[in-house]
Structure formats: structure tokens, C-alpha cells
Protein backbone atom coordinates (compact mmCIF):
# COMPACT_ATOMS: atom_id res chain seq x y z
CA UNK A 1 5.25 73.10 201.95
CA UNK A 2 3.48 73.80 198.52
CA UNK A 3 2.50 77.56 199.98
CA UNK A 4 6.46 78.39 200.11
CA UNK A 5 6.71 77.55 196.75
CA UNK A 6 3.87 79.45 195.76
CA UNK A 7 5.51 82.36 197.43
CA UNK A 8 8.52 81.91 195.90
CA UNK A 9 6.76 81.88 192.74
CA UNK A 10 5.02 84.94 193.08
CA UNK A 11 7.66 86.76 194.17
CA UNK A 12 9.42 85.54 190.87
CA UNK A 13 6.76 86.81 188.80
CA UNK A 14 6.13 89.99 190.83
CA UNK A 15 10.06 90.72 189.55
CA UNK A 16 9.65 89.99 186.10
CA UNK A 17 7.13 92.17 186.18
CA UNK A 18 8.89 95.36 187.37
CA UNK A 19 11.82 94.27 185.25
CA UNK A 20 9.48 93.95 182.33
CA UNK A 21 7.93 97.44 183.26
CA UNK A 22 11.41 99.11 182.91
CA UNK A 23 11.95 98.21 179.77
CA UNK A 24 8.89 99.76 178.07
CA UNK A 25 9.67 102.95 176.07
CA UNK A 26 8.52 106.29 176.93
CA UNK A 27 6.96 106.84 173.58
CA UNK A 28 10.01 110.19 173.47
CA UNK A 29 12.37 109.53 171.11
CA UNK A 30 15.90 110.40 172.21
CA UNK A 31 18.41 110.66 170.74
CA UNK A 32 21.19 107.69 170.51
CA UNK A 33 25.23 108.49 170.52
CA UNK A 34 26.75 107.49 167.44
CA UNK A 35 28.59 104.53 167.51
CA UNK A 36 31.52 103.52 164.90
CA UNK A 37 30.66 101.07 162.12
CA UNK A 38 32.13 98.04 162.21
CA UNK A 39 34.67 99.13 159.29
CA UNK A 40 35.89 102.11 161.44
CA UNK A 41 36.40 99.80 164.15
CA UNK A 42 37.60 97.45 162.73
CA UNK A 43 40.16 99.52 160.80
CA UNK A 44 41.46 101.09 164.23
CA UNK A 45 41.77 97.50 165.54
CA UNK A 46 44.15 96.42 162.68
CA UNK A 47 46.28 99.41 163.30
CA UNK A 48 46.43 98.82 166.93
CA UNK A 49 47.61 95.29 166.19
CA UNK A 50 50.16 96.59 163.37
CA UNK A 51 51.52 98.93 165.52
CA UNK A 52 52.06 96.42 168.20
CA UNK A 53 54.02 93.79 166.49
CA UNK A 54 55.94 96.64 164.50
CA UNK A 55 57.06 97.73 168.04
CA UNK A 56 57.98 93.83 168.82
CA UNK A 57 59.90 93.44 165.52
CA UNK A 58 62.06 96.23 166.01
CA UNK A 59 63.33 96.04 170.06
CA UNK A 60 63.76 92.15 168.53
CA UNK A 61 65.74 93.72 165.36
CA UNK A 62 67.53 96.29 167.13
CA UNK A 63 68.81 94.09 170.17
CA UNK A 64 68.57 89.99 169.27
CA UNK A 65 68.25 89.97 165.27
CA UNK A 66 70.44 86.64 164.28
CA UNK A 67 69.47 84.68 167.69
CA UNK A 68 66.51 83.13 168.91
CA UNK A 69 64.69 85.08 171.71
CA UNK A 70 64.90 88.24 172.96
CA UNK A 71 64.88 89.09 176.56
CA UNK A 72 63.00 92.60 177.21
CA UNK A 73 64.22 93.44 180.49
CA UNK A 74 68.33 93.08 180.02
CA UNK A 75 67.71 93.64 176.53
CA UNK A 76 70.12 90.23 175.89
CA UNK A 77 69.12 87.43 173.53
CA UNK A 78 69.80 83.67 173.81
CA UNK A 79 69.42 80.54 171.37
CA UNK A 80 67.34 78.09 173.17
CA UNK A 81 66.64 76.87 169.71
């Protein structure tokens, strides 16, 4: 009983071992992609979400403005409210 959990064991530690062994560097640098700072990405984010809800506003302007929903597919409204 206590040698299957010996194996078990070392088979654990035998694959922590290669795992660990992969993630040793080379000693070559090379050379990392650039990757937007959080401001740029950030920025884009906020324009994404902008752009989204102006999109909204305006089907919800152009089609349902003084009622209380809008429904996208028949482009109707109702006032559930």
C-alpha cells in the first residue's frame, strides 16, 4: 500500500521537475512583442464602450424616444413602465 503512494509521489516530483526544467531561460535574450500600455488600452476600451451605447441611444432615439423600451427586431416600442 505505502509503495503506490511512493510511486505516485515520485512520479509527481519527476513532473515538476521537467515542468521546472522548461521554464529555465536559455541565457539568449529575445526579443519580446510590444504590448500596449495600460493607457492605450485602456483608452481604446472607453471608445469601444462609447461607441456602443452611442449606437443604443440613437436606434432608441430614432425609433422609441418618448416610450419606455425599444424592441430591436420590429423596431416598435412599448410602455411597460
Amino acid at each position: 500500500m505505502y509503495s503506490s503512494y511512493l510511486t505516485v509521489g515520485l512520479v509527481s516530483i519527476v513532473g515538476l521537475c521537467s515542468l521546472t526544467a522548461l521554464a529555465i531561460p536559455t541565457g539568449k535574450h529575445q526579443a519580446r512583442t510590444s504590448r500596449p500600455d495600460n493607457h492605450t488600452l485602456n483608452s481604446e476600451r472607453a471608445d469601444a464602450v462609447k461607441e456602443a451605447f452611442t449606437h443604443a441611444w440613437d436606434g432608441y432615439y430614432k425609433y422609441a424616444f418618448p416610450h419606455d423600451e425599444l424592441h430591436p427586431v420590429t423596431n416598435g416600442f412599448s410602455d411597460s413602465r
